[in-house]
C-alpha atoms as a PDB file:
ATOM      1  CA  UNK A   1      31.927  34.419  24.558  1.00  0.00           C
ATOM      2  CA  UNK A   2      34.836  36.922  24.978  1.00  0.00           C
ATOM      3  CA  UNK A   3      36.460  39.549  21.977  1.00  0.00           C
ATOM      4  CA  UNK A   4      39.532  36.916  22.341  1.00  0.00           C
ATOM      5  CA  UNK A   5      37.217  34.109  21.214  1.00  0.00           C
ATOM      6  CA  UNK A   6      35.830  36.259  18.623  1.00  0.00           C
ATOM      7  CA  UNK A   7      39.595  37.336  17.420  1.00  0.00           C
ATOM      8  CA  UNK A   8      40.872  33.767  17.576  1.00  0.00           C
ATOM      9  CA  UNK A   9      38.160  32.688  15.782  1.00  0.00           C
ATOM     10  CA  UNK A  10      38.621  34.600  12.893  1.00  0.00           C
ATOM     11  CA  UNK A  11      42.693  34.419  12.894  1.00  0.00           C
ATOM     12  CA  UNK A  12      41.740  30.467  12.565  1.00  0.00           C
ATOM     13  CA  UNK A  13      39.853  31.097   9.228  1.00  0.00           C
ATOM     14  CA  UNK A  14      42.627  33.540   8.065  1.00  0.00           C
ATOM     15  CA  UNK A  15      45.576  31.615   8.789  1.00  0.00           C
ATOM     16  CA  UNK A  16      44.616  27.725   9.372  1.00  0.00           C
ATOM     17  CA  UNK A  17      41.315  27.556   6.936  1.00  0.00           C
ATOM     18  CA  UNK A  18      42.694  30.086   4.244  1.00  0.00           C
ATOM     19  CA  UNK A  19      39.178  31.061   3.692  1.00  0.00           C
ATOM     20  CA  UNK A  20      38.617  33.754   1.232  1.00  0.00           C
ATOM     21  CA  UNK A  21      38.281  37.716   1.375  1.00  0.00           C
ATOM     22  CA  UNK A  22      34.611  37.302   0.629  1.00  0.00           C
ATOM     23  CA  UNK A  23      34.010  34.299   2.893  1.00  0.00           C
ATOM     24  CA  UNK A  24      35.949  36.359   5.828  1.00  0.00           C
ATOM     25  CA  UNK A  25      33.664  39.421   5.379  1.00  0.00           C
ATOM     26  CA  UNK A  26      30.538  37.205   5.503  1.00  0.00           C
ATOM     27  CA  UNK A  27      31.637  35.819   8.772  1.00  0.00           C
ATOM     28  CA  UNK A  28      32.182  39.107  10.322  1.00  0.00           C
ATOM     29  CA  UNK A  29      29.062  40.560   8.965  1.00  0.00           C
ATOM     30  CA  UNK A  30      27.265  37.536  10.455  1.00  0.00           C
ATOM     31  CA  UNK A  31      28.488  37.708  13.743  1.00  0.00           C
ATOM     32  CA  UNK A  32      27.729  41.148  13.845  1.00  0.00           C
ATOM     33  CA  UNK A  33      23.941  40.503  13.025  1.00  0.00           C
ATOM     34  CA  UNK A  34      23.945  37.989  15.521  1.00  0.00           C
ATOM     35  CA  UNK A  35      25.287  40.389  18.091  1.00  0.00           C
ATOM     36  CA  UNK A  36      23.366  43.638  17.140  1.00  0.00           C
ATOM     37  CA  UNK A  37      19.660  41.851  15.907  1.00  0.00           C
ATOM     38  CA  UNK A  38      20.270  38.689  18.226  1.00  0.00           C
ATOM     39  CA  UNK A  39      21.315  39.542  21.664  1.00  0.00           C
ATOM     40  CA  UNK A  40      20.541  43.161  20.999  1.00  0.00           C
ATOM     41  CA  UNK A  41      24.167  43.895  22.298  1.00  0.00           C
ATOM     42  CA  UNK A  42      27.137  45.970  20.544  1.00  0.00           C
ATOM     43  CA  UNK A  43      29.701  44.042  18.572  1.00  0.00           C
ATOM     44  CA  UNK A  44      32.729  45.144  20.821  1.00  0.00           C
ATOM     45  CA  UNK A  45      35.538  43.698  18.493  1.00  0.00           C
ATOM     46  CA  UNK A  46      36.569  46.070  16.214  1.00  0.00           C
ATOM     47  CA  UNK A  47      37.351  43.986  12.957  1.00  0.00           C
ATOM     48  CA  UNK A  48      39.095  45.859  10.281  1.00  0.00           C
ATOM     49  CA  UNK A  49      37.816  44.750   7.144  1.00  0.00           C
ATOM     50  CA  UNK A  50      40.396  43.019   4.697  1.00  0.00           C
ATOM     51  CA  UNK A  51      41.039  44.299   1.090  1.00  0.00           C
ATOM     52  CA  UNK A  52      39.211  42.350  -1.683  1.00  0.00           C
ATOM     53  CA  UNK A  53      41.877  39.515  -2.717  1.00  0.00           C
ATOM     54  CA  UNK A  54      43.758  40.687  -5.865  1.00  0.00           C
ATOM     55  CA  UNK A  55      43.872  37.554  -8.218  1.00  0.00           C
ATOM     56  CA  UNK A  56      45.519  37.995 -11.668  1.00  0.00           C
ATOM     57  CA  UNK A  57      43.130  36.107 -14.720  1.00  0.00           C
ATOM     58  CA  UNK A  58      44.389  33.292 -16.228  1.00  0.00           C
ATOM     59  CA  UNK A  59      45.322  34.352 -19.661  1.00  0.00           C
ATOM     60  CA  UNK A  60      45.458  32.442 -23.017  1.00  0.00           C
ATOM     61  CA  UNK A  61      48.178  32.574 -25.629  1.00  0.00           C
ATOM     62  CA  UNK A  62      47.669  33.240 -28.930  1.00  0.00           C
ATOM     63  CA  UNK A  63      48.476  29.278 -29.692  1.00  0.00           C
ATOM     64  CA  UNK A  64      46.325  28.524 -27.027  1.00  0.00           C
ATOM     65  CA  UNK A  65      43.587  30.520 -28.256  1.00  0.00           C
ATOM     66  CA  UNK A  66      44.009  29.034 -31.865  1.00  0.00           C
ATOM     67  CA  UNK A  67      44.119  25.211 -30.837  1.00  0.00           C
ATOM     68  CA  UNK A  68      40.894  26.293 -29.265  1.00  0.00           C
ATOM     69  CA  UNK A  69      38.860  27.614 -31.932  1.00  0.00           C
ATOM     70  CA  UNK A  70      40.342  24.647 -34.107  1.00  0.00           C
ATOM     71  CA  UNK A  71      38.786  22.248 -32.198  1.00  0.00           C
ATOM     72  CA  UNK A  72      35.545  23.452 -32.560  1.00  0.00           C
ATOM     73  CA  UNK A  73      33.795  21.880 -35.859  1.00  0.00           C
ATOM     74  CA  UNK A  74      30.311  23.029 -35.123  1.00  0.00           C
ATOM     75  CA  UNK A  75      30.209  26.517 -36.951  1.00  0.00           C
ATOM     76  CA  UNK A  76      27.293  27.903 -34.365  1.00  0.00           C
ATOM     77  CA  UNK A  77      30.043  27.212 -31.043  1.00  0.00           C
ATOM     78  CA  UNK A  78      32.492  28.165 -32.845  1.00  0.00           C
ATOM     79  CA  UNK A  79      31.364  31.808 -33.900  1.00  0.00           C
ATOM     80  CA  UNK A  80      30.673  32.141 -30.347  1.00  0.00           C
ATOM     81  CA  UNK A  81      33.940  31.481 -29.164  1.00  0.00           C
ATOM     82  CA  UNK A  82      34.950  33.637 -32.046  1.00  0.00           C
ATOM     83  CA  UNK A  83      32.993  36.774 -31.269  1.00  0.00           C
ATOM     84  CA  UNK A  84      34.018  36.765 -27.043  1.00  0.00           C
ATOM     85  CA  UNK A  85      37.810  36.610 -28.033  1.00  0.00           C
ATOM     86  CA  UNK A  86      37.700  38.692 -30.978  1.00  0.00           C
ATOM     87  CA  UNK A  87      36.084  41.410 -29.160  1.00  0.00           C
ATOM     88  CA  UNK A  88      36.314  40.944 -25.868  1.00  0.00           C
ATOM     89  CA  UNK A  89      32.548  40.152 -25.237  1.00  0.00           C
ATOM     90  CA  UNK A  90      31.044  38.859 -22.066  1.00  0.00           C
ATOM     91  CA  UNK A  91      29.812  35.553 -22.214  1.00  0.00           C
ATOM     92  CA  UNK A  92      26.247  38.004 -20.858  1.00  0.00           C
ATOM     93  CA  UNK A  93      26.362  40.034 -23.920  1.00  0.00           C
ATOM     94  CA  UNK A  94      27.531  37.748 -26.932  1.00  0.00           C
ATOM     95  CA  UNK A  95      24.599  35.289 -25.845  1.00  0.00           C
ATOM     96  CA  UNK A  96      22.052  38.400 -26.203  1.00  0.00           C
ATOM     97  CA  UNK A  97      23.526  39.564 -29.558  1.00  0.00           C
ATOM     98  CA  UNK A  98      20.990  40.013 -32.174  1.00  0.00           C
ATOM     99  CA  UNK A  99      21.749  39.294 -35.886  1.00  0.00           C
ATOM    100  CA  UNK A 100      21.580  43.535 -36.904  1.00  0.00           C
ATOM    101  CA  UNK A 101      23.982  43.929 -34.399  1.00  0.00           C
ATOM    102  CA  UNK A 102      27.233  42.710 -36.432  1.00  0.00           C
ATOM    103  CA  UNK A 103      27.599  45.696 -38.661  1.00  0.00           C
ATOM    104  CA  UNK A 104      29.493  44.389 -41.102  1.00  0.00           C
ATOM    105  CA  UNK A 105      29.659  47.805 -43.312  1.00  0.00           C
ATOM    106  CA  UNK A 106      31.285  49.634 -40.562  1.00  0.00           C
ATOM    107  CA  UNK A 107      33.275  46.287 -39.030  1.00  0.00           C
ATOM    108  CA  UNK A 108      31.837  46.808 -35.262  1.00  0.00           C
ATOM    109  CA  UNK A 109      29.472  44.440 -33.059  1.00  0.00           C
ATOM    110  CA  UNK A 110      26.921  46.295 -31.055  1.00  0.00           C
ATOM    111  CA  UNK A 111      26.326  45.874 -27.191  1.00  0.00           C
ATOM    112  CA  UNK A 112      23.295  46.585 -26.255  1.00  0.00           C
ATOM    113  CA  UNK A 113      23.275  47.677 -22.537  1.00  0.00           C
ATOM    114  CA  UNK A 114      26.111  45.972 -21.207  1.00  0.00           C
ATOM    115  CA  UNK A 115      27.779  46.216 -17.497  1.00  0.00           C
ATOM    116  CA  UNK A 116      26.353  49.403 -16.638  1.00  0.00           C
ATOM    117  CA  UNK A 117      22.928  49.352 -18.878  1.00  0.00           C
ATOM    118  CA  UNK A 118      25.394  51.451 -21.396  1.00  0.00           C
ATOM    119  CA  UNK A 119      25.093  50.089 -25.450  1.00  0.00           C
ATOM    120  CA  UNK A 120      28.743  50.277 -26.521  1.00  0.00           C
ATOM    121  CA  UNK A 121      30.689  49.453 -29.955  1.00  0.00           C
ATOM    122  CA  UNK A 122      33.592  47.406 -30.177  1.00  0.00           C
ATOM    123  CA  UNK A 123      35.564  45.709 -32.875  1.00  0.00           C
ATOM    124  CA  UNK A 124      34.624  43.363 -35.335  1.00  0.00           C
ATOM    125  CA  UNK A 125      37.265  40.729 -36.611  1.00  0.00           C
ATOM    126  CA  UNK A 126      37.191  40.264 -40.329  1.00  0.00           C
ATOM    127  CA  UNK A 127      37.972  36.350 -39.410  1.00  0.00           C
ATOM    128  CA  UNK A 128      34.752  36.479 -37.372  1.00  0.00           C
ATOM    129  CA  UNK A 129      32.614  37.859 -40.008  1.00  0.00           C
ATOM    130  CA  UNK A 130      33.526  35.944 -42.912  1.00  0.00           C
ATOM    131  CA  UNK A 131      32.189  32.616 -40.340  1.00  0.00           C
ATOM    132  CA  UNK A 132      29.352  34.713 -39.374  1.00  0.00           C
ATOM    133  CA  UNK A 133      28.418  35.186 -43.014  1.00  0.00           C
ATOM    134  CA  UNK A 134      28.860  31.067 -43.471  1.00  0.00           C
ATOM    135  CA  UNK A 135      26.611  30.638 -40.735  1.00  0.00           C
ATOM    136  CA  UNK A 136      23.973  32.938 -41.297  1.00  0.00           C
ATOM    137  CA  UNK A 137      23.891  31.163 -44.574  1.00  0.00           C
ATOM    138  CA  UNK A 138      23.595  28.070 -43.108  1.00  0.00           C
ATOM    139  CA  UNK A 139      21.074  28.831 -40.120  1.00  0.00           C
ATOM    140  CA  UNK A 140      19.164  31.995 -41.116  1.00  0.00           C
ATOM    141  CA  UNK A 141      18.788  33.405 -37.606  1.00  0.00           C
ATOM    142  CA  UNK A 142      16.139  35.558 -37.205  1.00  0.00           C
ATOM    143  CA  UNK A 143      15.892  37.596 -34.005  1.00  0.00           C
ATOM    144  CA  UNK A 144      18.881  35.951 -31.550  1.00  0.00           C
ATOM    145  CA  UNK A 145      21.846  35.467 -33.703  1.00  0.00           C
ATOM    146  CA  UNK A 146      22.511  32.477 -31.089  1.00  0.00           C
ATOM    147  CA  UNK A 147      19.407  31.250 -30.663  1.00  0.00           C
ATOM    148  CA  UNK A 148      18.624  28.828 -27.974  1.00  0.00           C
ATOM    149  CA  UNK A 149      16.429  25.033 -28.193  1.00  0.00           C
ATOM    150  CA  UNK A 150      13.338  27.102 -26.538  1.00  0.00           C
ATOM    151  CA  UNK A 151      11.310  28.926 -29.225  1.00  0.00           C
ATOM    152  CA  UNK A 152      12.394  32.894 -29.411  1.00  0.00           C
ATOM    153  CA  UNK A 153      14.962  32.018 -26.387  1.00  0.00           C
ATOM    154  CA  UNK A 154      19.066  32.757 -26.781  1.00  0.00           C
ATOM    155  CA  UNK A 155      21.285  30.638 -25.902  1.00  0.00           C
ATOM    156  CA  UNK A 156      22.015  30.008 -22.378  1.00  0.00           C
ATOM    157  CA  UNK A 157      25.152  31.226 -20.340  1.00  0.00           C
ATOM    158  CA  UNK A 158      25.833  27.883 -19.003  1.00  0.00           C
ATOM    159  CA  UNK A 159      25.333  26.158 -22.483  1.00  0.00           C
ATOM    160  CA  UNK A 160      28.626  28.895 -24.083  1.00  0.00           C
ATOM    161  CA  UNK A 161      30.647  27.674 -20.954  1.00  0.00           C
ATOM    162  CA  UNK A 162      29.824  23.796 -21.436  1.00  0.00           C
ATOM    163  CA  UNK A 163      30.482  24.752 -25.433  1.00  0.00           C
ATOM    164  CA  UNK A 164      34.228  26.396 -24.483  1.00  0.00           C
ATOM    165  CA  UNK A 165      34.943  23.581 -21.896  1.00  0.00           C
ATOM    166  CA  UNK A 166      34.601  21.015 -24.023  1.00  0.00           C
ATOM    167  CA  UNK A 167      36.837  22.679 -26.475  1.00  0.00           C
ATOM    168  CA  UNK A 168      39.525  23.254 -23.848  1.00  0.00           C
ATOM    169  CA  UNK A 169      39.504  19.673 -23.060  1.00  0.00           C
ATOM    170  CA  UNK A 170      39.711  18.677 -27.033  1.00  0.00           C
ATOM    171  CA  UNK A 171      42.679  21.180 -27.777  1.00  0.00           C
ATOM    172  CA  UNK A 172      43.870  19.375 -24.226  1.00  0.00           C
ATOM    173  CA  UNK A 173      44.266  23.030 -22.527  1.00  0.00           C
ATOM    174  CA  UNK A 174      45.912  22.564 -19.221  1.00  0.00           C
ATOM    175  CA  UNK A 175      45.362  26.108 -17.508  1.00  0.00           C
ATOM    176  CA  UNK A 176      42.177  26.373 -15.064  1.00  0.00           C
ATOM    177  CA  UNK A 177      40.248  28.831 -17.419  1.00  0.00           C
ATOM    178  CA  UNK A 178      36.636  29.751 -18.052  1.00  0.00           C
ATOM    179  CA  UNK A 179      35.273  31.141 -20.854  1.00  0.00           C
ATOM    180  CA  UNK A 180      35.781  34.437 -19.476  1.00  0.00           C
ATOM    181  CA  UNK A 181      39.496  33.551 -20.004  1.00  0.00           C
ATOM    182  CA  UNK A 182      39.075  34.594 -23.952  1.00  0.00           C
ATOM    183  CA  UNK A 183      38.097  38.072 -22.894  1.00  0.00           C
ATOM    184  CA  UNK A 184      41.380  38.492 -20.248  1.00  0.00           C
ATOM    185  CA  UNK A 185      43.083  37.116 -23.381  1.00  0.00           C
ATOM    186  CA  UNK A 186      41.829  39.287 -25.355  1.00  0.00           C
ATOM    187  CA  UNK A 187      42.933  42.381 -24.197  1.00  0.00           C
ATOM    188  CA  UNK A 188      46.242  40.891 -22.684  1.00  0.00           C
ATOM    189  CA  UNK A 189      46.520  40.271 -26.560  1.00  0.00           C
ATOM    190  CA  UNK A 190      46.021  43.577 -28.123  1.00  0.00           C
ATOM    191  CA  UNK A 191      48.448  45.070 -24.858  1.00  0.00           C
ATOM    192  CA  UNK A 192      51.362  45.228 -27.200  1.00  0.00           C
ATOM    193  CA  UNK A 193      49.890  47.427 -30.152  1.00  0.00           C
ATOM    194  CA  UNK A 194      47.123  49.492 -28.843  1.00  0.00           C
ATOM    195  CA  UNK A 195      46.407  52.281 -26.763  1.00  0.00           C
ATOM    196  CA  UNK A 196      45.128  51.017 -23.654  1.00  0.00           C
ATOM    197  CA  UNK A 197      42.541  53.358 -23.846  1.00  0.00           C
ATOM    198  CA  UNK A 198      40.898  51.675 -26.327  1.00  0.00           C
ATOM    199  CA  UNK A 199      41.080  48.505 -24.541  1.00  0.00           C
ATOM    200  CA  UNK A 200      39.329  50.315 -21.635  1.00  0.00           C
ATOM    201  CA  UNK A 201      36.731  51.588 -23.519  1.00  0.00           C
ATOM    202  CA  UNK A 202      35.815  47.965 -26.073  1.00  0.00           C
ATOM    203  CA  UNK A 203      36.082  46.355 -22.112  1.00  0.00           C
ATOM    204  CA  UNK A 204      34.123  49.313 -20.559  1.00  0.00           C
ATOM    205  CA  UNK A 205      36.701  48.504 -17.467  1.00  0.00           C
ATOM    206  CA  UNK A 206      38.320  51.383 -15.100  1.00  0.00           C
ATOM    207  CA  UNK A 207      41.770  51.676 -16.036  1.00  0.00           C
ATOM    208  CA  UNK A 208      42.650  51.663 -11.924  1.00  0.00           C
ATOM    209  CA  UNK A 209      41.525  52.225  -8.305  1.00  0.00           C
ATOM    210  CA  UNK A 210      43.142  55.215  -8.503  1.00  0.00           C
ATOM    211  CA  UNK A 211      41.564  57.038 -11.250  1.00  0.00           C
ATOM    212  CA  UNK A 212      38.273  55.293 -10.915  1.00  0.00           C
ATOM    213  CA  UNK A 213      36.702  56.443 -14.032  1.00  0.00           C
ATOM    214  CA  UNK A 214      35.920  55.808 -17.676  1.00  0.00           C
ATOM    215  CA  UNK A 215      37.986  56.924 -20.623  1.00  0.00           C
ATOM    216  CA  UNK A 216      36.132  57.323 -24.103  1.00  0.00           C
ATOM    217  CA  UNK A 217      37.158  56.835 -27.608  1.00  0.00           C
ATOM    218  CA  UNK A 218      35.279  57.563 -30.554  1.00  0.00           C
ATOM    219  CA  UNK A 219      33.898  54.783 -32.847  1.00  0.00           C
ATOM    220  CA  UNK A 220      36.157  55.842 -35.773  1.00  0.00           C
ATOM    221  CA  UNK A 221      39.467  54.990 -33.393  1.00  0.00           C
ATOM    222  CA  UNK A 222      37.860  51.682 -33.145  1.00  0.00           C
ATOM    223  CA  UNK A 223      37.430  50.885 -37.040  1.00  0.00           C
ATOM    224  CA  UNK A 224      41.359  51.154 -36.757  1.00  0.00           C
ATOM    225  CA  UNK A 225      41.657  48.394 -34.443  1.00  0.00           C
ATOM    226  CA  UNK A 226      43.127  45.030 -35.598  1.00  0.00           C
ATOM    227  CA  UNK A 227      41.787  42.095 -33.728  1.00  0.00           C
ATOM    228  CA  UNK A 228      43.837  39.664 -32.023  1.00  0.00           C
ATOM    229  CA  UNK A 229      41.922  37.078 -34.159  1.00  0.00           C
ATOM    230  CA  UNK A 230      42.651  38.179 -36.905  1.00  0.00           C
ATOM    231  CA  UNK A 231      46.460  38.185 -35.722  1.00  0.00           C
ATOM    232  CA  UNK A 232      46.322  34.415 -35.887  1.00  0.00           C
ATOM    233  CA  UNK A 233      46.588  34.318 -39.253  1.00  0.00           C
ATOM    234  CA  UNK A 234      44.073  32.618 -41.895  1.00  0.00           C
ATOM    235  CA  UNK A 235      44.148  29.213 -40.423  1.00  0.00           C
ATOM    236  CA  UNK A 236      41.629  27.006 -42.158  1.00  0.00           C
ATOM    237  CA  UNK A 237      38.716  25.497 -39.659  1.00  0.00           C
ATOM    238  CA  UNK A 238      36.815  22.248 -40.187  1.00  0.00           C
ATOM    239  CA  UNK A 239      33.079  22.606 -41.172  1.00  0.00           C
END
């Protein structure tokens, strides 16, 4: 096998497979294993590595968004869908949320080491907590405020995405979204009104490659946030 083969082989997934950034790199770094642990000999092509593909999220309007959480009749799947846009949760973190972590006095949700291992505050939608008051009513949660069918168990990742699939399909959503989707909405949501600091630091995101780091906002700047949810107006939802 010659560098040319090597080199064409690669320019075939590039430009004739249209394989991935990701996919690319793991076919590079396995040829080079096979090379260098394998035959024991140096990988003489000199590959430079591609950039990371740059794909925009798929973002929600505010109609969108609303048709959603319409659909929804169970109150449970529906706070849940209510919470991640609201806030901007991770479908990781509202899953782990624990009933003392909706402050209602101060109007902030609680993450409790999030991306990072780092507890953080962000926002709490007065549309949110009124159904979170209806449903700890109703349920009485006791440790997980989403608690899952296995005895002191949350709910499961997988079970929120099944939970906003099926209410993409019933508010007949057309975009190729994920659950994840609510949080891109989110703050695509709140770009028009609010620092984007404070985005950056309810999303703990880095603002660019270029600066690379954290900004930080106190938890009073928060309190003065509006929610996006609770831009939709006070739509009834069925029980």
């Amino acid at each position: 096998m010659e560098n040319s083969d090597v080199r064409d082989y690669l320019f075939h997934l590039v430009e004739e497979k249209e394989v991935s950034t990701s996919t690319l790199n793991t076919a590079i770094n396995a040829l080079k294993f096979y090379y260098g642990e394998v035959l024991k000999r140096r990988f003489a092509y000199e590959i430079k590595r591609p950039k990371k593909d740059k794909k925009l999220p798929v973002v929600l309007s505010q109609e969108e968004v609303s048709r959603i959480l319409s659909s929804v009749t169970n109150i449970k799947h529906r706070l849940i869908l209510m919470l991640m846009y609201s806030a901007g949760l991770r479908v990781g973190e509202v899953v782990k949320l624990r009933v003392e972590d909706i402050d209602a006095g101060r109007g902030m949700i609680r993450i409790r080491g999030g991306k990072g291992r780092k507890d953080r505050y962000t926002i709490l939608s007065e549309v949110a907590l009124k159904t979170f008051k209806e449903y700890v009513e109703k349920y009485k949660p006791e440790k997980w405020l989403f608690p899952g069918q296995r005895k002191n168990k949350h709910i499961s990742t997988g079970t929120v995405q099944a939970i906003f699939e099926k209410a993409g399909d019933k508010a007949d959503i057309k975009k190729e979204v994920t659950v994840h989707s609510l949080r891109h909405s989110f703050a695509t949501h709140l770009l028009s009104g609010v620092d984007l600091r404070c985005i950056q630091e309810m999303l703990r995101h880095k603002h660019s490659k270029t600066t690379e780091i954290y900004t930080h906002v106190s938890t009073k700047n928060l309190s003065k946030i509006k929610s996006p949810l609770d831009m939709l107006g006070g739509e009834k939802h069925p029980e």
